[in-house]
PDB file of N, CA and C in Angstrom:
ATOM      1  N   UNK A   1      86.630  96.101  76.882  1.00  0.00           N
ATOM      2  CA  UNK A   1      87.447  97.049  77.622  1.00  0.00           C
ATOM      3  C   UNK A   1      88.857  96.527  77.795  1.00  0.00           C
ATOM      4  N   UNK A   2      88.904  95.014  78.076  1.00  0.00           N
ATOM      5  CA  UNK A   2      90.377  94.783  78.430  1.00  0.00           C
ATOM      6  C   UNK A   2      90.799  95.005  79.295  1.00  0.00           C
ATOM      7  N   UNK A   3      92.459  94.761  80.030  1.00  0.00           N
ATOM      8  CA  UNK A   3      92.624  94.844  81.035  1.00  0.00           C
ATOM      9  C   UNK A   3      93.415  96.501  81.758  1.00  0.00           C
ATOM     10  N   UNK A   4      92.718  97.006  82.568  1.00  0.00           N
ATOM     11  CA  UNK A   4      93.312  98.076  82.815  1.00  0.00           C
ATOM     12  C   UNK A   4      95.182  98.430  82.803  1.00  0.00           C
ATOM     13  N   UNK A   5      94.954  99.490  82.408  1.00  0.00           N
ATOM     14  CA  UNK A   5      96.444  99.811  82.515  1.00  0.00           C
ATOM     15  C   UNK A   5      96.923 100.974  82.971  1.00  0.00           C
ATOM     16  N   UNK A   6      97.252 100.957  84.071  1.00  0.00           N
ATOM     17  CA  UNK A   6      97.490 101.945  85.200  1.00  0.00           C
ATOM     18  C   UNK A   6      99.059 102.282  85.026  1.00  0.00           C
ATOM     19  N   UNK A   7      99.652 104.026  85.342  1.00  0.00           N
ATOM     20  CA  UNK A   7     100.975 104.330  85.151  1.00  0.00           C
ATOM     21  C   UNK A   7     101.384 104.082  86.417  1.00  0.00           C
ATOM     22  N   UNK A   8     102.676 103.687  86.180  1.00  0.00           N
ATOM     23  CA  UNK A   8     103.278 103.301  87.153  1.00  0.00           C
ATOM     24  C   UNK A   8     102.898 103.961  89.458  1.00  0.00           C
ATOM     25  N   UNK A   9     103.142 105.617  88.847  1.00  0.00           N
ATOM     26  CA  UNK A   9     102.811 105.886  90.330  1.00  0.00           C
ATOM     27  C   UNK A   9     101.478 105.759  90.842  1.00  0.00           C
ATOM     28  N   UNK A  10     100.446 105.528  90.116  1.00  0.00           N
ATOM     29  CA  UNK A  10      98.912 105.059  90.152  1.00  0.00           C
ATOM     30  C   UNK A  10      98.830 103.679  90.914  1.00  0.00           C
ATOM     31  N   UNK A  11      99.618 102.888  90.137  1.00  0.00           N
ATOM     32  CA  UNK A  11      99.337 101.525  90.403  1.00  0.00           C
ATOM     33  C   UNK A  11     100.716 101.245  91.549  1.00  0.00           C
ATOM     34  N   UNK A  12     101.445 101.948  92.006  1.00  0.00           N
ATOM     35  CA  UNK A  12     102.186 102.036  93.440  1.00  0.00           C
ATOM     36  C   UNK A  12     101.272 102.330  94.706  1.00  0.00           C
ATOM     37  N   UNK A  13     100.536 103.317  94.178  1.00  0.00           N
ATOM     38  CA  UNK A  13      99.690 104.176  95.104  1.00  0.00           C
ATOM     39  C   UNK A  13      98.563 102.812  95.812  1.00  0.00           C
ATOM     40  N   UNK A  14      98.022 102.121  94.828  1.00  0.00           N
ATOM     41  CA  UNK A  14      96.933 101.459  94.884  1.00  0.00           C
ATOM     42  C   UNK A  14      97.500  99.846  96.043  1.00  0.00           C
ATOM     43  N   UNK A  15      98.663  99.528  95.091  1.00  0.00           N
ATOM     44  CA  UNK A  15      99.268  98.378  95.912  1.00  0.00           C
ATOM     45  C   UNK A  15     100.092  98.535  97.114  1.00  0.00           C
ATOM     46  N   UNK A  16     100.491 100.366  97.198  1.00  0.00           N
ATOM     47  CA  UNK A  16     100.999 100.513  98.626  1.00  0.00           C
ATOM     48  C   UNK A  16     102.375 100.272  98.601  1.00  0.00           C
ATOM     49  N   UNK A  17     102.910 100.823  97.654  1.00  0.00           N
ATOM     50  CA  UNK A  17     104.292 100.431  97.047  1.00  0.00           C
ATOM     51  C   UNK A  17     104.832 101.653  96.975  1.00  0.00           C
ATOM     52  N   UNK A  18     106.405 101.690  96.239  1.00  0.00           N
ATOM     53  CA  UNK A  18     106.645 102.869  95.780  1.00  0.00           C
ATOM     54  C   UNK A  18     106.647 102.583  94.634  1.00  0.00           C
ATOM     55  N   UNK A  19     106.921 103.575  93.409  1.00  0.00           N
ATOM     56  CA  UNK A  19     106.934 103.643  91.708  1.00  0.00           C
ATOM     57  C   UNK A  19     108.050 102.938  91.388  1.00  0.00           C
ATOM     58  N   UNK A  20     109.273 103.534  92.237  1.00  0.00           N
ATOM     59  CA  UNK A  20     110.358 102.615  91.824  1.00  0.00           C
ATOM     60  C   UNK A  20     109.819 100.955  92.362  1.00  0.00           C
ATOM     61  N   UNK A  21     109.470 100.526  93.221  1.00  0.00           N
ATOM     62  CA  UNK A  21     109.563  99.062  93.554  1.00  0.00           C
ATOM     63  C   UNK A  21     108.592  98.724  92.469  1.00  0.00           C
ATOM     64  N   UNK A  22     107.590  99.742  91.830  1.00  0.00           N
ATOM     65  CA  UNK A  22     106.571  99.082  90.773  1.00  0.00           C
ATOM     66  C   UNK A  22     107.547  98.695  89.635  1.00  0.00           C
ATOM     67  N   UNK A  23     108.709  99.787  89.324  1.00  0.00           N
ATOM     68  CA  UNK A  23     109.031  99.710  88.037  1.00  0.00           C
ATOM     69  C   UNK A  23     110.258  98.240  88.127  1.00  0.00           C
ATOM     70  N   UNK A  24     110.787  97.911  88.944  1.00  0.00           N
ATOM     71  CA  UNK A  24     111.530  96.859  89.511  1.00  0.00           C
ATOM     72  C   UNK A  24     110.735  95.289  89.098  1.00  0.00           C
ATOM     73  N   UNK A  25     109.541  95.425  89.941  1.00  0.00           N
ATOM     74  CA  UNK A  25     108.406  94.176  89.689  1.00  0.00           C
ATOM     75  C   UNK A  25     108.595  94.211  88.344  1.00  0.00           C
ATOM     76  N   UNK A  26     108.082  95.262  87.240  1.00  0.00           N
ATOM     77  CA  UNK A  26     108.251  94.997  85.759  1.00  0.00           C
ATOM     78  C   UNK A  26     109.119  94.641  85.071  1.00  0.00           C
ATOM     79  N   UNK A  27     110.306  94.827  85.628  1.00  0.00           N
ATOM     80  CA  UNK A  27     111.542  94.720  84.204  1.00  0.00           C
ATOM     81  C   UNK A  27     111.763  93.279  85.376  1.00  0.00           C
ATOM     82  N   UNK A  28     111.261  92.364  86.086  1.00  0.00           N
ATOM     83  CA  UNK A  28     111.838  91.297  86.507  1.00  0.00           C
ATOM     84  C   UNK A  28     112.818  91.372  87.590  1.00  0.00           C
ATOM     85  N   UNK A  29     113.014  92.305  88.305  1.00  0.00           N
ATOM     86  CA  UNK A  29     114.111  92.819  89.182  1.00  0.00           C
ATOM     87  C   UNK A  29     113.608  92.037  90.762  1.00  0.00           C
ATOM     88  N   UNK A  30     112.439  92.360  90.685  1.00  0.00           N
ATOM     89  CA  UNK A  30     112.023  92.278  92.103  1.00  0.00           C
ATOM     90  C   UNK A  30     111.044  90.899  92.439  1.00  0.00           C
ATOM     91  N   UNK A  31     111.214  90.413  93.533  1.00  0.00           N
ATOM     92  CA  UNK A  31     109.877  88.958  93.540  1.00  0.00           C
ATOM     93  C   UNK A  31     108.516  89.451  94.274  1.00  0.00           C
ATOM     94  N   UNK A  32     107.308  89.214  93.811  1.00  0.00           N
ATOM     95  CA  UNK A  32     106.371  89.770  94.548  1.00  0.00           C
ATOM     96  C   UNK A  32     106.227  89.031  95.777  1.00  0.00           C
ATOM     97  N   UNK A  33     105.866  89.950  97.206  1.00  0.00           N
ATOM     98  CA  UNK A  33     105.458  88.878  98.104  1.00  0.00           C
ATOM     99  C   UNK A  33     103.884  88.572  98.297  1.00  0.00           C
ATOM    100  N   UNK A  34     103.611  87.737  98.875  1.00  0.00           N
ATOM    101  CA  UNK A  34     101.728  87.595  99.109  1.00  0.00           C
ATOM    102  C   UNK A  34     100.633  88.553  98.701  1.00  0.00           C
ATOM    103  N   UNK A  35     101.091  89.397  99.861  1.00  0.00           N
ATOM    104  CA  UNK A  35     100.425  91.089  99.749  1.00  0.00           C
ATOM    105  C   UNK A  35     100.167  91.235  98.363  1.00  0.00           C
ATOM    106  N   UNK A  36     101.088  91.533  97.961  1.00  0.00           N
ATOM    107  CA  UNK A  36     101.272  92.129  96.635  1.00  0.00           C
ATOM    108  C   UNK A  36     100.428  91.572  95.690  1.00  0.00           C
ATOM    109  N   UNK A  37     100.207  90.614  95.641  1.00  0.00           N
ATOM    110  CA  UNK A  37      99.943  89.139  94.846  1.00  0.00           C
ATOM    111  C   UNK A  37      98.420  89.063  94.873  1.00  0.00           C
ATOM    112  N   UNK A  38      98.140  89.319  96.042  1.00  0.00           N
ATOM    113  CA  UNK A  38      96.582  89.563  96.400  1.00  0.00           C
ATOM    114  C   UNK A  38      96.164  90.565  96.074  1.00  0.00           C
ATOM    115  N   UNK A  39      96.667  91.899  96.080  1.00  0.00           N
ATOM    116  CA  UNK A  39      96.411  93.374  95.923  1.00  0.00           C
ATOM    117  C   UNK A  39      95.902  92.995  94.042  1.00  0.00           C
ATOM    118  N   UNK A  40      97.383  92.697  93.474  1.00  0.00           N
ATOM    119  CA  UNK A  40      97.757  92.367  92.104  1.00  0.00           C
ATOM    120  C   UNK A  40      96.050  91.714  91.572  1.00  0.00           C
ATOM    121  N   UNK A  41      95.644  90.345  92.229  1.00  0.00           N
ATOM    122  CA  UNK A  41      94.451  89.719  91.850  1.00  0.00           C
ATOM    123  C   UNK A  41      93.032  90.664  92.123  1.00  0.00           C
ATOM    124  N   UNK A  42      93.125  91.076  93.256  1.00  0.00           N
ATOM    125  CA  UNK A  42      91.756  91.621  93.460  1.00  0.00           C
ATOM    126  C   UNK A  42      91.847  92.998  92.464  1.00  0.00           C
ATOM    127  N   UNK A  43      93.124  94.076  91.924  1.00  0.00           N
ATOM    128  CA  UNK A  43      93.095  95.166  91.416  1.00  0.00           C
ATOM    129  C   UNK A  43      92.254  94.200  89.921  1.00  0.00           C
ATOM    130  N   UNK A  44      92.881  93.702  89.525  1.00  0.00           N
ATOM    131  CA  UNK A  44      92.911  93.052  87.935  1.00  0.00           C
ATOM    132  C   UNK A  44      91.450  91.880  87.722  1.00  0.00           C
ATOM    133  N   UNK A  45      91.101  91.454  89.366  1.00  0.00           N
ATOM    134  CA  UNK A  45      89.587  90.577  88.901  1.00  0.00           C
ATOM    135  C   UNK A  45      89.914  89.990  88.226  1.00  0.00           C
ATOM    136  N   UNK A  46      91.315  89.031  88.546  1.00  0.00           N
ATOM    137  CA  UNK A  46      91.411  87.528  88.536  1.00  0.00           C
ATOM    138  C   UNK A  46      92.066  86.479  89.727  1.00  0.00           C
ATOM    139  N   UNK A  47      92.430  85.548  89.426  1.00  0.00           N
ATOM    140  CA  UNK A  47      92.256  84.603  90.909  1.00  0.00           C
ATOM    141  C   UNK A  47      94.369  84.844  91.190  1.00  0.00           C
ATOM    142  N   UNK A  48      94.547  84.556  92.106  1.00  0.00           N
ATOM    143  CA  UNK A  48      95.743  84.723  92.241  1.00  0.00           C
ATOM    144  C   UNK A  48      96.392  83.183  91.254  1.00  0.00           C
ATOM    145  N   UNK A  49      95.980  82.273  91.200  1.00  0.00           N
ATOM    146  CA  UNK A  49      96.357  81.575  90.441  1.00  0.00           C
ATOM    147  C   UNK A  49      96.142  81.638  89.119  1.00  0.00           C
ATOM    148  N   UNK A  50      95.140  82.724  88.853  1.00  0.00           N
ATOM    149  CA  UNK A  50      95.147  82.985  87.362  1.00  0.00           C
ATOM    150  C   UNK A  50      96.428  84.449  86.662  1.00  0.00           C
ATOM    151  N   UNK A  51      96.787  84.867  87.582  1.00  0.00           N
ATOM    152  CA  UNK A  51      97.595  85.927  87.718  1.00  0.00           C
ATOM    153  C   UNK A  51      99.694  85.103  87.739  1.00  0.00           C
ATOM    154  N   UNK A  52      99.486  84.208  88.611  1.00  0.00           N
ATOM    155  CA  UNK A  52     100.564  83.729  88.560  1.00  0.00           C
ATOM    156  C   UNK A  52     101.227  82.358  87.701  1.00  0.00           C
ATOM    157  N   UNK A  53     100.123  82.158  86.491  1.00  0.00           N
ATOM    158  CA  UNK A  53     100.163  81.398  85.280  1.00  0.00           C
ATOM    159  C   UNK A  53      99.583  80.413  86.082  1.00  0.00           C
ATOM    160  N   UNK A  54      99.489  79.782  87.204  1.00  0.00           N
ATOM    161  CA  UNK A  54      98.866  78.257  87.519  1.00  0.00           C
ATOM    162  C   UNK A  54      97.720  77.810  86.547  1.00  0.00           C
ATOM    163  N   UNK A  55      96.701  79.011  86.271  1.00  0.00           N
ATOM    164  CA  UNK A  55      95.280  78.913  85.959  1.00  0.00           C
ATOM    165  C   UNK A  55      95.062  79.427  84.842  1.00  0.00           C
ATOM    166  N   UNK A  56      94.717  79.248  83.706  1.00  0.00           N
ATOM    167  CA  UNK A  56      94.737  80.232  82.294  1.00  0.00           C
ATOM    168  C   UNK A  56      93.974  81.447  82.856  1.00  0.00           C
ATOM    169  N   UNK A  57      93.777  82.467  82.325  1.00  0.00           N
ATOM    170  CA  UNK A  57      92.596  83.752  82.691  1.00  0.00           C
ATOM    171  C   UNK A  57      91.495  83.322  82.161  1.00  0.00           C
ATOM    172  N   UNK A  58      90.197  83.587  82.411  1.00  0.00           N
ATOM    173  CA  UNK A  58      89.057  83.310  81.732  1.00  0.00           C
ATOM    174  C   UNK A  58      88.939  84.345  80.826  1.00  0.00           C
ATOM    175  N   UNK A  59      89.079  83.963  79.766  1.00  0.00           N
ATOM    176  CA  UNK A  59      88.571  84.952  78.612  1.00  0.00           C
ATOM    177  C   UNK A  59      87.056  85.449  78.621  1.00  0.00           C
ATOM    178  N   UNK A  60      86.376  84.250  79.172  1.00  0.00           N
ATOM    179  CA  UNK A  60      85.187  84.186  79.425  1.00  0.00           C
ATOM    180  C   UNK A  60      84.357  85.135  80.122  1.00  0.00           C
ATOM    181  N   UNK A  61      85.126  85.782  80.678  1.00  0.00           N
ATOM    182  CA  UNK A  61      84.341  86.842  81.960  1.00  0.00           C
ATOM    183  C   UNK A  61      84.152  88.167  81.194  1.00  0.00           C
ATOM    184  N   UNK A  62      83.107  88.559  81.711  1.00  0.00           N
ATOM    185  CA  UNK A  62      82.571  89.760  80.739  1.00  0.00           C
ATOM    186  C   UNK A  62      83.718  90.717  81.039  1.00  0.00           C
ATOM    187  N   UNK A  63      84.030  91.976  80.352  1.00  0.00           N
ATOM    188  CA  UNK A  63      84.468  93.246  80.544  1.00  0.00           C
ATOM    189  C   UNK A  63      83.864  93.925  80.826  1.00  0.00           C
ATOM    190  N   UNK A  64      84.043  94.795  82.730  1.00  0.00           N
ATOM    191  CA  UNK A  64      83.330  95.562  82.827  1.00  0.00           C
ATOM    192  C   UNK A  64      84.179  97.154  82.913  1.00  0.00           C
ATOM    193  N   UNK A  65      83.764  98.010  82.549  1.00  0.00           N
ATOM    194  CA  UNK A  65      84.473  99.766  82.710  1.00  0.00           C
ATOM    195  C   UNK A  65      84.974  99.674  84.680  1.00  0.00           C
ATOM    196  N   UNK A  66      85.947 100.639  84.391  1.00  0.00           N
ATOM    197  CA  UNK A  66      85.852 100.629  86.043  1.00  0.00           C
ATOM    198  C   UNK A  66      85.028 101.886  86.320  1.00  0.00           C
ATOM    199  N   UNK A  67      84.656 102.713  85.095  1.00  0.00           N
ATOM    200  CA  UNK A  67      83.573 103.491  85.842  1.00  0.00           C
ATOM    201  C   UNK A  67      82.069 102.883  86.433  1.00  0.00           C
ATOM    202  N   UNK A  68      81.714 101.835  85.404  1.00  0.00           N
ATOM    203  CA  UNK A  68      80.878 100.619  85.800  1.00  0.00           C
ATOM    204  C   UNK A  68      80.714 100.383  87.301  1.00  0.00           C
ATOM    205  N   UNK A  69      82.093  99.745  87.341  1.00  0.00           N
ATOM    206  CA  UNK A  69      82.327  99.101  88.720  1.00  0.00           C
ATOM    207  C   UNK A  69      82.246 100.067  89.937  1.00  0.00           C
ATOM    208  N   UNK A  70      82.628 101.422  89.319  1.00  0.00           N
ATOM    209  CA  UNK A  70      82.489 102.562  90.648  1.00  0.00           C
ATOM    210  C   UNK A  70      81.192 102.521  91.498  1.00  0.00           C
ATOM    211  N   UNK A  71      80.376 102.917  90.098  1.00  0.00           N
ATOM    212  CA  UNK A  71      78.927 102.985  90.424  1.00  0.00           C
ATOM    213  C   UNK A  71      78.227 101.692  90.827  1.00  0.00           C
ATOM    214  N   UNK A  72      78.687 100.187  90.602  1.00  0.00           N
ATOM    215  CA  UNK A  72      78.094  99.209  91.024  1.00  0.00           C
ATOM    216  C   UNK A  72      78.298  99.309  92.609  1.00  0.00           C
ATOM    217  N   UNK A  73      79.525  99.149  93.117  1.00  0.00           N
ATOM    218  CA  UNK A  73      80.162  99.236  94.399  1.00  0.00           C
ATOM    219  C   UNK A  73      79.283 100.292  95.352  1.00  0.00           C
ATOM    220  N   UNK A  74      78.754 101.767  94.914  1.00  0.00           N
ATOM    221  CA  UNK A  74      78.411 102.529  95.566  1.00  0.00           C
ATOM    222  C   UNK A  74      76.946 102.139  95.715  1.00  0.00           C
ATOM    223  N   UNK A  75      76.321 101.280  94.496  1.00  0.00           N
ATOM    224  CA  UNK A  75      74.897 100.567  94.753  1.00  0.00           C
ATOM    225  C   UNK A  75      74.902  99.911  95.792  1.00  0.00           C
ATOM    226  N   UNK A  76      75.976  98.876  95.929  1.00  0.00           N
ATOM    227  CA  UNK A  76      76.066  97.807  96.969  1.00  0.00           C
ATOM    228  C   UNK A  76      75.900  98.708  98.217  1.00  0.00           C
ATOM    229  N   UNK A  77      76.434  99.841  98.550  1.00  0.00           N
ATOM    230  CA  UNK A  77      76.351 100.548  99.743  1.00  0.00           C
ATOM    231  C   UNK A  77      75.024 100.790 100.225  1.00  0.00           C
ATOM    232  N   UNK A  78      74.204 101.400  99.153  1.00  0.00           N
ATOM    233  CA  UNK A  78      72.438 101.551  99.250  1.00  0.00           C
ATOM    234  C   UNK A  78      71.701 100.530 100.510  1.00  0.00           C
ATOM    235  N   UNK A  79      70.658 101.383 100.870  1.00  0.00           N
ATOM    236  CA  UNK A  79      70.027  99.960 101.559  1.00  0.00           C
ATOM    237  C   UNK A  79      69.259  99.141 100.899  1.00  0.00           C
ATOM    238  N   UNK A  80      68.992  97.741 100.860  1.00  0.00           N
ATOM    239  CA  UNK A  80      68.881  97.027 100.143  1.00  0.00           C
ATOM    240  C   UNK A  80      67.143  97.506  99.328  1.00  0.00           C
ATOM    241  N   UNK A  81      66.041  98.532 100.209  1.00  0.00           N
ATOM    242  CA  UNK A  81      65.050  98.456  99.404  1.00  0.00           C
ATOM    243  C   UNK A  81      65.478  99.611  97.954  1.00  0.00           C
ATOM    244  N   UNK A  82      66.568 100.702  98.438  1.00  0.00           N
ATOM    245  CA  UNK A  82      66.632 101.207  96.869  1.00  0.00           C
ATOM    246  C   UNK A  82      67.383 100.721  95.995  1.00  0.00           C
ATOM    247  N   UNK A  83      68.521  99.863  96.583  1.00  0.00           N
ATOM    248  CA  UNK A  83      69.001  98.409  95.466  1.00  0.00           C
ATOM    249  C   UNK A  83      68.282  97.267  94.999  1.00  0.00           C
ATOM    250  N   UNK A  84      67.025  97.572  95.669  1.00  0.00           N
ATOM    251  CA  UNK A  84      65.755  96.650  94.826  1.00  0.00           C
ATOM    252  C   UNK A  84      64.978  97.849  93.902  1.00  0.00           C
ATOM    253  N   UNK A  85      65.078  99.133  94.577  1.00  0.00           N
ATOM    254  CA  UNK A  85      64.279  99.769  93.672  1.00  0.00           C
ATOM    255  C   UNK A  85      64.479  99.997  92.043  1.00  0.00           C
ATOM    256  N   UNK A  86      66.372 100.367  92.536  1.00  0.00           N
ATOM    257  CA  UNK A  86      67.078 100.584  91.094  1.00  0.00           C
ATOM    258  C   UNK A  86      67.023  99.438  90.145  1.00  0.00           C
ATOM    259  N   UNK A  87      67.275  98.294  90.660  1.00  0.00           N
ATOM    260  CA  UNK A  87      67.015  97.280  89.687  1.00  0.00           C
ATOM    261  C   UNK A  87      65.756  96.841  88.812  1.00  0.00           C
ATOM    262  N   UNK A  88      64.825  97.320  89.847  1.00  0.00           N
ATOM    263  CA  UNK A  88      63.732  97.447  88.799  1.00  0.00           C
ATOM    264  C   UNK A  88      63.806  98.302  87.905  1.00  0.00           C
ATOM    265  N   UNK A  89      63.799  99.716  88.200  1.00  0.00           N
ATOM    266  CA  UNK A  89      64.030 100.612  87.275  1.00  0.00           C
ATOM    267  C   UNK A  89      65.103 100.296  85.812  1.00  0.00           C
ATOM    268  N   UNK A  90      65.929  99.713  85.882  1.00  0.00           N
ATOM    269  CA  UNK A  90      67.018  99.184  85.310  1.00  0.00           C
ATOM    270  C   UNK A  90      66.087  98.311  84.570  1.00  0.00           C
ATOM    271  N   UNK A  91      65.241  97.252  84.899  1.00  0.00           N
ATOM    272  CA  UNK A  91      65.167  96.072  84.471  1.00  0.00           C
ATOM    273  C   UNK A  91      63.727  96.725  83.153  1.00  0.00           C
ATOM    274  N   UNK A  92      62.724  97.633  83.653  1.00  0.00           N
ATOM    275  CA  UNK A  92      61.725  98.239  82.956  1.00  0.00           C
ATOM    276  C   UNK A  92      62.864  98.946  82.015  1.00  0.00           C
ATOM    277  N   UNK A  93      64.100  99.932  82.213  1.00  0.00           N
ATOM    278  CA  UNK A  93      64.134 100.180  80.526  1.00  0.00           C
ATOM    279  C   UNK A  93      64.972  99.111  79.918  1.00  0.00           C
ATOM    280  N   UNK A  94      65.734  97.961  80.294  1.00  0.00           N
ATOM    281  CA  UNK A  94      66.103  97.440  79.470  1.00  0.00           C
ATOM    282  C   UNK A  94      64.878  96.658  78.125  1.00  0.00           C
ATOM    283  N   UNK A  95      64.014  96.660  79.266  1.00  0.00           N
ATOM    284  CA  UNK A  95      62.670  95.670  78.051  1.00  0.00           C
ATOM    285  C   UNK A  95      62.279  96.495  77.635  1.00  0.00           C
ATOM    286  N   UNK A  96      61.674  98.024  77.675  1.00  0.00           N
ATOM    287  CA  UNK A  96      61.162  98.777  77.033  1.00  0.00           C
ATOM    288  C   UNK A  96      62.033  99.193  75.843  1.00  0.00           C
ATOM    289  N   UNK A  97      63.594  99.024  75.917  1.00  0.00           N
ATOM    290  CA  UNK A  97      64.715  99.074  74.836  1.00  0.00           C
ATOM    291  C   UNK A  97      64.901  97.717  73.965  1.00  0.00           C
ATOM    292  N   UNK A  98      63.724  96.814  74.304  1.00  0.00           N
ATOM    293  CA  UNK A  98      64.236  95.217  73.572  1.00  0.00           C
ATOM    294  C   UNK A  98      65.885  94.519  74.277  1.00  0.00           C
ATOM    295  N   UNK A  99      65.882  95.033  75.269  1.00  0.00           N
ATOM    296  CA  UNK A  99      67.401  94.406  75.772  1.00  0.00           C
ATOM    297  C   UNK A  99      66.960  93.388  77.095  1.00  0.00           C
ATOM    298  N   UNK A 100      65.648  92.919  76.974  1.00  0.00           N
ATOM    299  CA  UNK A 100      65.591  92.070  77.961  1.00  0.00           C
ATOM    300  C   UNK A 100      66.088  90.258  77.732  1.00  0.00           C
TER     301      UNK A 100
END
């Protein structure tokens, strides 16, 4: 999947910005502060030091869809016996598909 790529007033909206201060951050105009920086790591699911060159990115980490992630997040909400239920269910067709 790679890394998302959000248009500018999307990804204002999300960090709580305006479009212009987004489009500023891009062409090098503007310095991010903390906030931002954190928003920036947790949107993208990497570490703030992997975001601000300290840390290489892990190539390593799977790619997940953010439609993926929608539906994982709304599992987490479940109470925990039908987030045990679904996982079973999950776990019977992956082996019945040879994907165990």
């Amino acid at each position: 999947m790679g890394v998302p790529n959000f248009p500018q007033v999307e990804l204002a909206k999300l960090l709580g910005v305006t479009q212009p201060m987004v489009s500023r951050i891009e062409r090098g105009e503007l310095r991010l502060n903390g906030e931002v920086i954190v928003k920036l790591a947790k949107l993208y699911e990497v570490s703030t030091d992997e975001l601000l060159g300290v840390k290489p990115i892990d190539d390593e980490r799977p790619a997940i869809s953010r439609r993926w992630l929608r539906r994982l997040k709304k599992i987490e909400e479940l109470p925990k016996r039908d987030q045990d239920g679904l996982i079973q269910t999950i776990d019977r067709y992956l082996k019945a598909g040879g994907k165990d």
